[in-house]
PDB file of N, CA and C in Angstrom:
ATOM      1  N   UNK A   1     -24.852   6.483  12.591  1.00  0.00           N
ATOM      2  CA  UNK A   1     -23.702   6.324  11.730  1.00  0.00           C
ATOM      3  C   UNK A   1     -23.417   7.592  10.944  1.00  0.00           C
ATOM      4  N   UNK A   2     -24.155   8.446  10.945  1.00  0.00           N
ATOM      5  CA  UNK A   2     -23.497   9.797  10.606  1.00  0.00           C
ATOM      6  C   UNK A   2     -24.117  10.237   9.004  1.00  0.00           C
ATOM      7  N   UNK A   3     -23.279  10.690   8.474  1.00  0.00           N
ATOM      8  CA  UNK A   3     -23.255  10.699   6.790  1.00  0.00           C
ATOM      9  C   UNK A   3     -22.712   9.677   6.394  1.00  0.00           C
ATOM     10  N   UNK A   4     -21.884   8.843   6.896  1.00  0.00           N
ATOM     11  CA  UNK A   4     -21.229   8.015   6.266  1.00  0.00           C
ATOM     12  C   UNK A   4     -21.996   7.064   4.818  1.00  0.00           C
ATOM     13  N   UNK A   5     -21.659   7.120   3.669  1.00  0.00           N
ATOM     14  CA  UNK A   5     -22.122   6.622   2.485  1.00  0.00           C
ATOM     15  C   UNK A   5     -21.133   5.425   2.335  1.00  0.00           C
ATOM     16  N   UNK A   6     -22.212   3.983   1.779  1.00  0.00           N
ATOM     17  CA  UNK A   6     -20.941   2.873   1.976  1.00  0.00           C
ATOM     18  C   UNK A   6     -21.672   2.570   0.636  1.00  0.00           C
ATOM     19  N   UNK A   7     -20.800   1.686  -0.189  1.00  0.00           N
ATOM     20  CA  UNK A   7     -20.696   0.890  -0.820  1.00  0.00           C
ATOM     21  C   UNK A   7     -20.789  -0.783  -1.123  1.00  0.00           C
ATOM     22  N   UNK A   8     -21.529  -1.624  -2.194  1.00  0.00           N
ATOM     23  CA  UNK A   8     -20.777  -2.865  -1.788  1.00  0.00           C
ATOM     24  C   UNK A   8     -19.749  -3.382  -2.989  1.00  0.00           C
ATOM     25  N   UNK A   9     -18.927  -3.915  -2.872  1.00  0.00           N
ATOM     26  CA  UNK A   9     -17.893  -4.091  -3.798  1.00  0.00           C
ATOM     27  C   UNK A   9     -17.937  -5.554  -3.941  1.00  0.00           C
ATOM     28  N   UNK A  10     -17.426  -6.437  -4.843  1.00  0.00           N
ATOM     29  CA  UNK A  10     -17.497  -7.867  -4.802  1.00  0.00           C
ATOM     30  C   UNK A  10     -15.901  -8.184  -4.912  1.00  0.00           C
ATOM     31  N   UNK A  11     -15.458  -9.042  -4.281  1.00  0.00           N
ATOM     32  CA  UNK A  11     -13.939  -9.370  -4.542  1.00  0.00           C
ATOM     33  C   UNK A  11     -14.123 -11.011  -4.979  1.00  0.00           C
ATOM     34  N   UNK A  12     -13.240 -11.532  -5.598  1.00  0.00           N
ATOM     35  CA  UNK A  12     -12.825 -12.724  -5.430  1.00  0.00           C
ATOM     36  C   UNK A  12     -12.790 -13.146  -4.124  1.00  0.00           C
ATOM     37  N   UNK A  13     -12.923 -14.597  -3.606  1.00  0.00           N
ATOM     38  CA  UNK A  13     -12.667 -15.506  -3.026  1.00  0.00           C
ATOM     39  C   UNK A  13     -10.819 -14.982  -2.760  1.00  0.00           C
ATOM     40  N   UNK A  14     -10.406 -15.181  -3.159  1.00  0.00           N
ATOM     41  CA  UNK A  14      -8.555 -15.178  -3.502  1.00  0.00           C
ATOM     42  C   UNK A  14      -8.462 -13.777  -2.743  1.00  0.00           C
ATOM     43  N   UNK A  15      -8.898 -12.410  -3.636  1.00  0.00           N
ATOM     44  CA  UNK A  15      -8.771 -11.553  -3.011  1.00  0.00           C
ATOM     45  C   UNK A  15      -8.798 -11.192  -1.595  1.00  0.00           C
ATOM     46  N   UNK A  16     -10.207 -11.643  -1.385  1.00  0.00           N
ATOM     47  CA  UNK A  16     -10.771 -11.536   0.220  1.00  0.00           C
ATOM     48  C   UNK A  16      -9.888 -12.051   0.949  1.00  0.00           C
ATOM     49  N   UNK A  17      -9.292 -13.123   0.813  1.00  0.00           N
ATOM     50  CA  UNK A  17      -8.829 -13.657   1.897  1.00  0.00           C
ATOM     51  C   UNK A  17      -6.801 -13.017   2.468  1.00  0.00           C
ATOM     52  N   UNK A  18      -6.508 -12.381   1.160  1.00  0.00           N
ATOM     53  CA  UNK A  18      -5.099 -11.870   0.916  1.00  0.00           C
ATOM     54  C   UNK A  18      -5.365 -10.578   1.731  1.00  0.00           C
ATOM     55  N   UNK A  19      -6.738 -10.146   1.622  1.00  0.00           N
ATOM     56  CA  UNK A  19      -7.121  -8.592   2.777  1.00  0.00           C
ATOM     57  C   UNK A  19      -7.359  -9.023   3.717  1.00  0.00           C
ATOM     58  N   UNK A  20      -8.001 -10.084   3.995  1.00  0.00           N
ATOM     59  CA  UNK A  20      -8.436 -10.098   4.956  1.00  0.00           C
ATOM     60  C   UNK A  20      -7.194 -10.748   6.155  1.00  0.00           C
ATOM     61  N   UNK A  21      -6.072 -11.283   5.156  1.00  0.00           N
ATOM     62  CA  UNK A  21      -4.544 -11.375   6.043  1.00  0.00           C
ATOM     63  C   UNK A  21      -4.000 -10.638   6.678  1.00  0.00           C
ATOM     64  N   UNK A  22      -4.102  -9.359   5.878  1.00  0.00           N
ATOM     65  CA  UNK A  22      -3.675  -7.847   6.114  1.00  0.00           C
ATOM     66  C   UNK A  22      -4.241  -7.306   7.267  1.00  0.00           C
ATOM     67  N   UNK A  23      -5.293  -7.324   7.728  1.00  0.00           N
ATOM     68  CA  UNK A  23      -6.317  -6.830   8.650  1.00  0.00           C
ATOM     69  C   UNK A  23      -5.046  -6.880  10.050  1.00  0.00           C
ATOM     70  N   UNK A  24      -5.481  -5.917  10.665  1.00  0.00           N
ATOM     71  CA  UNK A  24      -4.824  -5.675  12.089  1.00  0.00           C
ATOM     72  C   UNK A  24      -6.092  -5.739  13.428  1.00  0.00           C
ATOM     73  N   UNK A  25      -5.494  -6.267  14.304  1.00  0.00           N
ATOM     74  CA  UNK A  25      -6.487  -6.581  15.653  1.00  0.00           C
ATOM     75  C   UNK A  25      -7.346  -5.377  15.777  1.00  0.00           C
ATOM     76  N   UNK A  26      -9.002  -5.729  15.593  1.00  0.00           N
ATOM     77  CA  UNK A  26      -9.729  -4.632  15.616  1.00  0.00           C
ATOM     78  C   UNK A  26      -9.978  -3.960  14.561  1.00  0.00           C
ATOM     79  N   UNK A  27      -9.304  -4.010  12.669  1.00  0.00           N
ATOM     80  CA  UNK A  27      -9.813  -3.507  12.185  1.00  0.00           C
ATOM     81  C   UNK A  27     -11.166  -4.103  11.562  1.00  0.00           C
ATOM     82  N   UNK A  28     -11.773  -2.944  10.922  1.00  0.00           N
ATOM     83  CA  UNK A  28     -12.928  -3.816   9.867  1.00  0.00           C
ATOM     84  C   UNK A  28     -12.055  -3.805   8.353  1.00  0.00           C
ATOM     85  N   UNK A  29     -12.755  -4.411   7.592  1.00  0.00           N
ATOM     86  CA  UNK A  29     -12.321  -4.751   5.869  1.00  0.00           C
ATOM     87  C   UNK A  29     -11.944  -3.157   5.725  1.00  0.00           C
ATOM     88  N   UNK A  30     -12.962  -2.083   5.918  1.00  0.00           N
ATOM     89  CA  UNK A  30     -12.756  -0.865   5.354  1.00  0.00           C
ATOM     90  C   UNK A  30     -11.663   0.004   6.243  1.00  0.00           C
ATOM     91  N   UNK A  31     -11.078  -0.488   7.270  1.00  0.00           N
ATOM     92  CA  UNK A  31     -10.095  -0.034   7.856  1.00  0.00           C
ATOM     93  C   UNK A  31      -9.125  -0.626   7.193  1.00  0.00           C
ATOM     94  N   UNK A  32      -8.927  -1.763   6.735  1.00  0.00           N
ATOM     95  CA  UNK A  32      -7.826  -2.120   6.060  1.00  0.00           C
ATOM     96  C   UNK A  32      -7.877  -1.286   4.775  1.00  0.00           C
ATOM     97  N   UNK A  33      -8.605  -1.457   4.313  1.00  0.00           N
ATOM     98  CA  UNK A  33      -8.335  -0.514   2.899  1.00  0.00           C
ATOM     99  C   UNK A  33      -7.872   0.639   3.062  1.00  0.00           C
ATOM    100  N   UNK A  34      -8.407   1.286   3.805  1.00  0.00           N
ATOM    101  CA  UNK A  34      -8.099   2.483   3.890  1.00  0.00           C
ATOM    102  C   UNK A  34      -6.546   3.039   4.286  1.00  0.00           C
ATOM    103  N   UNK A  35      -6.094   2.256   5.060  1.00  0.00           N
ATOM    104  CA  UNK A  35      -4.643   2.017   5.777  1.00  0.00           C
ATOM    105  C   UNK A  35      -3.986   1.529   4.515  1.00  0.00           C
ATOM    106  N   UNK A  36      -3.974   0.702   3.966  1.00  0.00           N
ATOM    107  CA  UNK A  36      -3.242  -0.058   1.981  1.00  0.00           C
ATOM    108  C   UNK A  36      -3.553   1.080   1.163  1.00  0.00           C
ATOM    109  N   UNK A  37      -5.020   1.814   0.942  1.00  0.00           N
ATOM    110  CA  UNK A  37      -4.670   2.692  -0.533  1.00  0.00           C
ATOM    111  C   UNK A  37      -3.967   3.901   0.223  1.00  0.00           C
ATOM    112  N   UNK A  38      -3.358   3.906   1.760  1.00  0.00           N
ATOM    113  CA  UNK A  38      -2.531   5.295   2.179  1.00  0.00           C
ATOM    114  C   UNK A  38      -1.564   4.974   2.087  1.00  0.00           C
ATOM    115  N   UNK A  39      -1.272   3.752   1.915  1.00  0.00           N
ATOM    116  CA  UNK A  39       0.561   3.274   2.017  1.00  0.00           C
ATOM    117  C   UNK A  39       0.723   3.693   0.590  1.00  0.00           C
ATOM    118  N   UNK A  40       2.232   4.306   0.674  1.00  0.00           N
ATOM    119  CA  UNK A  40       3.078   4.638  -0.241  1.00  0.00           C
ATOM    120  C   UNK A  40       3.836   3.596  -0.858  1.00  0.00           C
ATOM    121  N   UNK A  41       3.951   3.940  -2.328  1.00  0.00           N
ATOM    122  CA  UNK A  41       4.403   2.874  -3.193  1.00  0.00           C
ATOM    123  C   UNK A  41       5.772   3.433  -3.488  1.00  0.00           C
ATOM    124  N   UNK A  42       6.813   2.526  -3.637  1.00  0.00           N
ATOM    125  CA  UNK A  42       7.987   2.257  -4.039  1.00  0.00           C
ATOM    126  C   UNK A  42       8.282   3.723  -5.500  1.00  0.00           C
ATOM    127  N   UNK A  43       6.973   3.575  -6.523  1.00  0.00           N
ATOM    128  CA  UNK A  43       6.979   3.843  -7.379  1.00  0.00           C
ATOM    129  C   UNK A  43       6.555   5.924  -7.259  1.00  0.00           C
ATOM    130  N   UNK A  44       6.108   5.954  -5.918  1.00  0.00           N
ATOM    131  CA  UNK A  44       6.264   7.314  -5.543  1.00  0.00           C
ATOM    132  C   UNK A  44       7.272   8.021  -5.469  1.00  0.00           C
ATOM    133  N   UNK A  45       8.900   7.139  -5.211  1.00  0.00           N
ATOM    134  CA  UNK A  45      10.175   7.604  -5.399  1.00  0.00           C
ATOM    135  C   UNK A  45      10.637   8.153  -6.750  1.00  0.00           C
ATOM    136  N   UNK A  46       9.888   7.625  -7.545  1.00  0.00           N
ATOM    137  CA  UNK A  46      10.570   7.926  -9.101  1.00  0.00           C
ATOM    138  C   UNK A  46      11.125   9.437  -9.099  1.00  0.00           C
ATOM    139  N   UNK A  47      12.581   9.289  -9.597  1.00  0.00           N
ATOM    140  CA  UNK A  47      12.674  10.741  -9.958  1.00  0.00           C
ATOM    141  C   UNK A  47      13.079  11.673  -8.867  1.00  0.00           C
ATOM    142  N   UNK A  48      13.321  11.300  -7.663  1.00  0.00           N
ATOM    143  CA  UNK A  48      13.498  11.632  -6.749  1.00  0.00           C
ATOM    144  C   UNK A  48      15.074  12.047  -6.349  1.00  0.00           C
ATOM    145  N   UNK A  49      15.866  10.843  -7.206  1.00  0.00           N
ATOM    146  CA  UNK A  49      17.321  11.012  -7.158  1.00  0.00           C
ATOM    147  C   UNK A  49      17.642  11.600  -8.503  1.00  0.00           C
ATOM    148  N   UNK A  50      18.720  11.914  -8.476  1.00  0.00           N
ATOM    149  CA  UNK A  50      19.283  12.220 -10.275  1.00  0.00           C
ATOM    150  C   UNK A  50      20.215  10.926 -10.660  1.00  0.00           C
ATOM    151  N   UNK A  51      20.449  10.949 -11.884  1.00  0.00           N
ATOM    152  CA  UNK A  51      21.056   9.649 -12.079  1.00  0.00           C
ATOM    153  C   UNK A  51      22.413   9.426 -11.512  1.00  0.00           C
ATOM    154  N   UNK A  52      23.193  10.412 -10.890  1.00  0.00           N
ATOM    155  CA  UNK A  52      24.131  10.253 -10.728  1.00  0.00           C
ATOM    156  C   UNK A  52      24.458  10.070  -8.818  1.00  0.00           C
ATOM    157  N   UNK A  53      22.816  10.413  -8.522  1.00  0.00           N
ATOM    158  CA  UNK A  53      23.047  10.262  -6.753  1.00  0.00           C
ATOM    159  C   UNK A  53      22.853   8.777  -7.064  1.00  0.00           C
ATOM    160  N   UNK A  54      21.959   7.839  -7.738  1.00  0.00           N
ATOM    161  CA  UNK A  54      21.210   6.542  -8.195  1.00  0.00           C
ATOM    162  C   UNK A  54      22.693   5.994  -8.358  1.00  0.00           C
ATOM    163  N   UNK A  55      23.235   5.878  -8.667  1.00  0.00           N
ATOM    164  CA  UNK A  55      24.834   5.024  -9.433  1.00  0.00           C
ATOM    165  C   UNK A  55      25.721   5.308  -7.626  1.00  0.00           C
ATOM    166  N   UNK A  56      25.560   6.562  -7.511  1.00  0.00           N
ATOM    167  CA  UNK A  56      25.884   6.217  -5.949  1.00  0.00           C
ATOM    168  C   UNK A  56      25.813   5.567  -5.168  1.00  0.00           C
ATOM    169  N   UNK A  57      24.557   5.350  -5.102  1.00  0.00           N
ATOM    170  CA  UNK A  57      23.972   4.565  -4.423  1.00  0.00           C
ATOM    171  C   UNK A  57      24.231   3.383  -4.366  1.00  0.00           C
ATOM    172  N   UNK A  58      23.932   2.890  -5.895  1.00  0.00           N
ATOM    173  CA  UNK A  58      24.816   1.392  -6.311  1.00  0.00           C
ATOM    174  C   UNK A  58      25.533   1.127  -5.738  1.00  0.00           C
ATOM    175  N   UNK A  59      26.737   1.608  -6.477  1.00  0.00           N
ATOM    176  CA  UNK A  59      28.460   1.572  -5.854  1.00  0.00           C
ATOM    177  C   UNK A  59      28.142   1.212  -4.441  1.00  0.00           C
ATOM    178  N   UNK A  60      27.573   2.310  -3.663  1.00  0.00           N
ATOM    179  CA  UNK A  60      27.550   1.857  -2.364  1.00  0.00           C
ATOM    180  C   UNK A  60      27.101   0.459  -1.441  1.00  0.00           C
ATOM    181  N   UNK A  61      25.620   0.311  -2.640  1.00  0.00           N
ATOM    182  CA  UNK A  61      25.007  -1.465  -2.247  1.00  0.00           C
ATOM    183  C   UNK A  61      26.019  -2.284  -2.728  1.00  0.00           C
ATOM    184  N   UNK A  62      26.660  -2.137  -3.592  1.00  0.00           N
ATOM    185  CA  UNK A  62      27.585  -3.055  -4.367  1.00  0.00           C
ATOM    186  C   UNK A  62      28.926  -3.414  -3.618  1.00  0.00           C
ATOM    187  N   UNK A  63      29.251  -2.277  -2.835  1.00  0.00           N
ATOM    188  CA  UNK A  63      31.111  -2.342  -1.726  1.00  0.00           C
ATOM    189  C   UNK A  63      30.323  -3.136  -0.639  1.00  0.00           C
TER     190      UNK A  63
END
């Protein structure tokens, strides 16, 4: 197994099972994680537009 250094973590009952939904054919738990803390959040956009491309935008969802 290499260098690889593991951890054990404890989740909720609740938790586990909301990851373990997530899981794709063939991964393990730590493949899922790893794939979720790389996904990009919504909240990475901040700031990205100026306020006046943002109101554009609107208008546009809004017609």
């Amino acid at each position: 197994m290499g260098d690889t250094e593991y951890r054990n973590v404890r989740l909720t009952e609740d938790a586990y099972q909301r990851l373990n939904a997530r899981k794709r054919g063939g991964e393990s738990i730590s493949d899922t994680i790893d794939r979720i803390a790389g996904e990009r959040s919504l909240l990475d956009l901040a700031g990205v537009l100026t306020d006046a491309e943002a109101e554009t935008m609107r208008d546009a969802i809004r017609e």
